[in-house]
Protein backbone atom coordinates (compact mmCIF):
# COMPACT_ATOMS: atom_id res chain seq x y z
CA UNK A 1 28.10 58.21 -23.61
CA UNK A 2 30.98 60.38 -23.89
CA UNK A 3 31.17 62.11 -26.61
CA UNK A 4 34.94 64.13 -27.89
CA UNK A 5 34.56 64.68 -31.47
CA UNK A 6 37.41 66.99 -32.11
CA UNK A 7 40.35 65.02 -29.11
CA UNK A 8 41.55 63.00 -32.12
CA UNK A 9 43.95 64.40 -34.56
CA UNK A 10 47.11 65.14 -35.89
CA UNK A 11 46.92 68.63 -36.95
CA UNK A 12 49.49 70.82 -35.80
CA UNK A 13 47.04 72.05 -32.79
CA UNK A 14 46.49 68.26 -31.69
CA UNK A 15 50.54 68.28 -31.38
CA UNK A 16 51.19 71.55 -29.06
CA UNK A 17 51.50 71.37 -25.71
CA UNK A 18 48.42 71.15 -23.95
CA UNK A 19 49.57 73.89 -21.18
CA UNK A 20 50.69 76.42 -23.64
CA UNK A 21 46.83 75.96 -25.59
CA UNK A 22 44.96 76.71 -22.37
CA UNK A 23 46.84 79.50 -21.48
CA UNK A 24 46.53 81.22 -24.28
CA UNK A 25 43.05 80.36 -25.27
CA UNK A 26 41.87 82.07 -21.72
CA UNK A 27 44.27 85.08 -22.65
CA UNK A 28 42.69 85.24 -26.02
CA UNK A 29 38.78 84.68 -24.72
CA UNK A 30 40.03 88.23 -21.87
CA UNK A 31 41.09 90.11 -24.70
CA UNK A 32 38.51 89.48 -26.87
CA UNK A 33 35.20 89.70 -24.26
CA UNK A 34 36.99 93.02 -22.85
CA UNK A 35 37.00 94.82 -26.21
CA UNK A 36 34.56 97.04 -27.91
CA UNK A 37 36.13 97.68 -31.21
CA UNK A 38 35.15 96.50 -34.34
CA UNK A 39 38.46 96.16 -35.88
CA UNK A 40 39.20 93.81 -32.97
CA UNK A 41 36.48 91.82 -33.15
CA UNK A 42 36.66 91.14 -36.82
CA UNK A 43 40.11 90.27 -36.34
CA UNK A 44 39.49 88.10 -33.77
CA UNK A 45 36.48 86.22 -35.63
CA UNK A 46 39.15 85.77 -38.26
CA UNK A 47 41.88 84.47 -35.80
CA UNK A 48 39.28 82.19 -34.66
CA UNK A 49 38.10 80.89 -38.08
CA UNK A 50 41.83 80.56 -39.08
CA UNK A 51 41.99 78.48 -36.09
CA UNK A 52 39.73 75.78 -37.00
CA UNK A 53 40.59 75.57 -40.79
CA UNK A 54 44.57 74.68 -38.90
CA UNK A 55 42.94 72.40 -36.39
CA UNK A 56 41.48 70.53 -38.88
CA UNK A 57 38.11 69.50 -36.93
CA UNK A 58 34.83 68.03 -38.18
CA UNK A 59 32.85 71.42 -39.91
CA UNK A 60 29.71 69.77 -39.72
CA UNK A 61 30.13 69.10 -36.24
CA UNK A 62 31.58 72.83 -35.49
CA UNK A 63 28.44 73.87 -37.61
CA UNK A 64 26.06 72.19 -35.08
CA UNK A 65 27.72 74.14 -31.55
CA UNK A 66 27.78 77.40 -33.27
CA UNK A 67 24.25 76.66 -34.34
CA UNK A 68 22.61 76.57 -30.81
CA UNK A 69 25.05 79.47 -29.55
CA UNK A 70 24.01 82.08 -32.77
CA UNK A 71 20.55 80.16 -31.49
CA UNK A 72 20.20 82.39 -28.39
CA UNK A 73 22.20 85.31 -29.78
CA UNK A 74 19.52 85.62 -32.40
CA UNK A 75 16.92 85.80 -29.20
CA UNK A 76 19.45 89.11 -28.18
CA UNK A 77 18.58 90.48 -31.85
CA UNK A 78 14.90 90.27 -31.34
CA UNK A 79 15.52 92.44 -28.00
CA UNK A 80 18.13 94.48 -27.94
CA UNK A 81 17.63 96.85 -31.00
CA UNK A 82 14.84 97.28 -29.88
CA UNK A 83 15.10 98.40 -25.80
CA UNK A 84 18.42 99.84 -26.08
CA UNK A 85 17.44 103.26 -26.12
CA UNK A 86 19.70 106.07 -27.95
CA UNK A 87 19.84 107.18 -31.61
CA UNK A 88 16.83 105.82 -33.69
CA UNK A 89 18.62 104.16 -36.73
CA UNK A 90 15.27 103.25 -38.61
CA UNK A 91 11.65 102.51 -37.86
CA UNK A 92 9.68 99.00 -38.49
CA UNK A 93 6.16 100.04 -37.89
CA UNK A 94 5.55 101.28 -34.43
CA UNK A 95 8.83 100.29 -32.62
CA UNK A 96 12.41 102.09 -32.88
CA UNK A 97 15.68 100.74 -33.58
CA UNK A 98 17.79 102.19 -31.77
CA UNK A 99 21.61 102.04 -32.38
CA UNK A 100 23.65 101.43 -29.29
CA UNK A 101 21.27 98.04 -28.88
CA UNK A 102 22.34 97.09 -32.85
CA UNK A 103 25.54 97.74 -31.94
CA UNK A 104 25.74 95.78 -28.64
CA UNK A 105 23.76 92.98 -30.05
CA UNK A 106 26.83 92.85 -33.53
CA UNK A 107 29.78 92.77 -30.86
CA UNK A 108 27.75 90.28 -28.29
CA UNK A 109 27.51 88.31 -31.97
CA UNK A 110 31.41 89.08 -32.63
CA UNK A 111 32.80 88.02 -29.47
CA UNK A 112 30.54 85.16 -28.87
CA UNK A 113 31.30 83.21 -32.20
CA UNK A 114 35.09 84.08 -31.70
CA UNK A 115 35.95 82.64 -28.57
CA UNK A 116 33.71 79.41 -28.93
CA UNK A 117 35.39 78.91 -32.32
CA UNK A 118 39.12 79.66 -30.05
CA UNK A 119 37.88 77.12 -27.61
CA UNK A 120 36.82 74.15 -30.51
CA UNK A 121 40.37 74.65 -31.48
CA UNK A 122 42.59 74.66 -28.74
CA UNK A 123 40.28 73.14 -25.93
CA UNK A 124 37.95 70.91 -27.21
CA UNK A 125 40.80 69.12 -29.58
CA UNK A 126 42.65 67.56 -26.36
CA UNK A 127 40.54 64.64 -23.97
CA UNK A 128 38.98 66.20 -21.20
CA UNK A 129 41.25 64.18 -18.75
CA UNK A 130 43.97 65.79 -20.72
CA UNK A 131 42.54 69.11 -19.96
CA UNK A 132 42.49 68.54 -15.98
CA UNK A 133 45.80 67.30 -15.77
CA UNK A 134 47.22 70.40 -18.01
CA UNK A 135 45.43 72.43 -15.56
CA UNK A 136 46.92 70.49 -12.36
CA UNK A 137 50.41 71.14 -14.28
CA UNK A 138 49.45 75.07 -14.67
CA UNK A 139 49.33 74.71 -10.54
CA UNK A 140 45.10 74.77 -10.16
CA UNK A 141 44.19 73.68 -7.21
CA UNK A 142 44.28 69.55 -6.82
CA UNK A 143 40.54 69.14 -5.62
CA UNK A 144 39.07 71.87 -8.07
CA UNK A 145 40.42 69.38 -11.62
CA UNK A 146 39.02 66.39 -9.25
CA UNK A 147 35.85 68.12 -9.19
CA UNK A 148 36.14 69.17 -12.22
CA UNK A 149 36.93 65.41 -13.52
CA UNK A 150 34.47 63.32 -11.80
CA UNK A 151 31.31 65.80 -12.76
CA UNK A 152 32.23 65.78 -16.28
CA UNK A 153 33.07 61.95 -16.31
CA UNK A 154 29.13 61.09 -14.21
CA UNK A 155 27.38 63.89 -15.74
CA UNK A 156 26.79 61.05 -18.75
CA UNK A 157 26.46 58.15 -16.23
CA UNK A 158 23.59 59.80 -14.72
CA UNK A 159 22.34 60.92 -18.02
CA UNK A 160 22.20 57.36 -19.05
CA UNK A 161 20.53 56.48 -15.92
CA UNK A 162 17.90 59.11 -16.18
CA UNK A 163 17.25 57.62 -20.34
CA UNK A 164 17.06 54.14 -18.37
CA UNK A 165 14.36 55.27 -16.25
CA UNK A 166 12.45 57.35 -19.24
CA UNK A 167 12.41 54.11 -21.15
CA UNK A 168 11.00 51.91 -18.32
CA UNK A 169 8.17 54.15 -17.60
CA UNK A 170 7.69 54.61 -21.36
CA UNK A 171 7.61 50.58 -21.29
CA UNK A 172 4.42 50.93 -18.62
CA UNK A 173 2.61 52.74 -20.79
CA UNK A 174 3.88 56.24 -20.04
CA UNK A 175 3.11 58.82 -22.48
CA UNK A 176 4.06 63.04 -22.13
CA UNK A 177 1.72 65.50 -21.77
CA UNK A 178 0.36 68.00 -20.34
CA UNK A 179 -1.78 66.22 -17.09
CA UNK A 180 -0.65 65.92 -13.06
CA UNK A 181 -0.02 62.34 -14.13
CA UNK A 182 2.75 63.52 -16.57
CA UNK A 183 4.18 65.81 -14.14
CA UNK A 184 3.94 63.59 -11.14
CA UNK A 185 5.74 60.81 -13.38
CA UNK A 186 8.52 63.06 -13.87
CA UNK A 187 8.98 63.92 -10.24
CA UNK A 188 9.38 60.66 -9.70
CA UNK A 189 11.72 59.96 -12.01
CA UNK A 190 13.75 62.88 -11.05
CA UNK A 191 13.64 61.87 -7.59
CA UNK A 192 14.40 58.45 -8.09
CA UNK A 193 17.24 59.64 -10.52
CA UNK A 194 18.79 61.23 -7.16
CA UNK A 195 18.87 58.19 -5.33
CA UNK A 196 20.50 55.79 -7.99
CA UNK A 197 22.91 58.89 -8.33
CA UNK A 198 23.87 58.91 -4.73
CA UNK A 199 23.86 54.92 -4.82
CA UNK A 200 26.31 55.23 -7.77
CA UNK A 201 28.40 57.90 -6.37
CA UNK A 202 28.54 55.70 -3.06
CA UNK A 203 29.63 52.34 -4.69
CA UNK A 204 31.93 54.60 -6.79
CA UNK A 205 33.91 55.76 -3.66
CA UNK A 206 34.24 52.29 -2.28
CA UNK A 207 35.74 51.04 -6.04
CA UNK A 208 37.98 53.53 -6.32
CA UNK A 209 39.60 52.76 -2.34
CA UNK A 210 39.53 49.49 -3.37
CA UNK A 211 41.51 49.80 -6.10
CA UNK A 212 44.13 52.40 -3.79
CA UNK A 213 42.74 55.63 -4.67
CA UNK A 214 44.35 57.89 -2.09
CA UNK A 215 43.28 61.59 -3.91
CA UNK A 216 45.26 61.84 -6.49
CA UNK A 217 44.83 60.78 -10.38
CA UNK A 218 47.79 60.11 -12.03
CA UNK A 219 48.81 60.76 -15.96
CA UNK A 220 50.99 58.10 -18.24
CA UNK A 221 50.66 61.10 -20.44
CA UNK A 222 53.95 63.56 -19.72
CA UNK A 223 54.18 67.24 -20.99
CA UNK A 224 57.00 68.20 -23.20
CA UNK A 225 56.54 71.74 -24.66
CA UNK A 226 58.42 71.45 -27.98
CA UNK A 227 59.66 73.42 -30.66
CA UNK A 228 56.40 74.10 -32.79
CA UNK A 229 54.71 74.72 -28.77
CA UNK A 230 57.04 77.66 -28.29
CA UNK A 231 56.49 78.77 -31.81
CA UNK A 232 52.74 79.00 -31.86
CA UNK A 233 52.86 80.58 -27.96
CA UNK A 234 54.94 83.61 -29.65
CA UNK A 235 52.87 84.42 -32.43
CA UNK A 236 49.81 84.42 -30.56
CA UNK A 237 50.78 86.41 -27.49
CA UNK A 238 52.23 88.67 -30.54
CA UNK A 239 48.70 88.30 -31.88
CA UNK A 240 46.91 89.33 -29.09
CA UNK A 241 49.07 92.04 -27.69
CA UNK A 242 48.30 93.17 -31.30
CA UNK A 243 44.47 93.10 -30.54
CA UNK A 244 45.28 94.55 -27.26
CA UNK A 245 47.14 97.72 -28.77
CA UNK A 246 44.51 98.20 -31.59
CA UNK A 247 41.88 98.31 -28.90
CA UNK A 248 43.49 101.20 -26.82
CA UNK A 249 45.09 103.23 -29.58
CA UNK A 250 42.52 102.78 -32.41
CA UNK A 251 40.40 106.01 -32.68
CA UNK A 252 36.34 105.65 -31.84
């Protein structure tokens, strides 16, 4: 099932132009993975956080995606510190902690949680069919949003067909483990998950040329870019040529 928690709203992000939001968020997520400064980063973490509060999104749900990215960061904490090799900060029994990786590891941390928290509020609050038309309008090419549409659209089709199949071999008395008959059992299903995919995609095609489809998807939705649009567009490229100048003029 589809699933866009944060496309509903009327916060003041839900209400700029959808062009003007993906533009800058991809200027904003440059900036931010190209610097190195702490200054910038904390700025930007704060940008980001400032971001949400305006977007007015679910917490518990922007809780629950930062959870599984600060997931895997925490895996870079185990490591880096650790194999980075350079100044020796402290000792914790036998192994080093070395600097440069505790430093790398706080500004992977910084930049990571910034421009996910940039993209839950200015991407993930618009449809994602509202996202591939904004980028058709910003002049991407025509079959790259098709693509881009129809994978995101049968990527939860073929989840649901893969759940159907779980559930029918859970029905015959399937049960997970660790045996050749639980691994064979999921070949199967995975191969059989490839064939109702390519029988789906197939019937699909022919649905879609019988109802005219001649390449193109077309939007009731038009693009205005309004006052507030032009507003919010100025203060963040003034924002982030801000971030930009702190990063090449602030001193080491």
């Amino acid at each position: 099932m589809i699933s866009e928690p944060f496309a509903t709203g009327n916060s003041v992000i839900h209400q700029l132009d959808p062009r003007i939001r993906v533009g800058l968020t991809i200027l904003y997520a440059f900036v931010v993975a190209l610097s190195y400064q702490f200054s910038v980063l904390l700025v930007a973490l704060v940008l980001s956080l400032i971001l949400i509060v305006i977007s007015q999104v679910g917490i518990k749900e922007v809780f629950k995606r930062i959870l599984w990215v600060n997931a895997l960061i925490l895996l870079l904490w185990l490591l880096l510190p650790f194999t980075f090799k350079g100044e020796v900060l402290t000792r914790i029994g036998s192994f080093a902690v070395y600097r440069p990786g505790v430093v790398l590891a706080a500004q992977i941390t910084l930049k990571s949680n910034s421009i996910l928290l940039a993209f839950i509020a200015l991407i993930a609050t618009m449809s994602f069919a509202t996202l591939g038309h904004a980028l058709y309008r910003m002049r991407v090419p025509e079959k790259i949003v098709h693509l881009l549409l129809m994978t995101y659209r049968y990527i939860f089709v073929i989840e649901q067909e893969y759940l159907r199949l779980l559930r029918a071999a859970k029905i015959r008395g399937f049960r997970p483990g660790t045996n050749a008959n639980t691994y064979r059992t999921y070949s199967y299903v995975i191969g059989m998950l490839f064939v109702r995919a390519a029988a789906r995609a197939e019937r699909v095609h022919q649905a879609m040329l019988c109802r005219g489809f001649k390449g193109k998807f077309y939007s009731l939705q038009e693009f205005q870019i309004n006052s507030g649009s032009w507003v919010f567009a100025i203060l963040m490229t003034a924002i982030i040529a801000g971030l930009v100048f702190m990063e090449w003029y602030s001193p080491n």
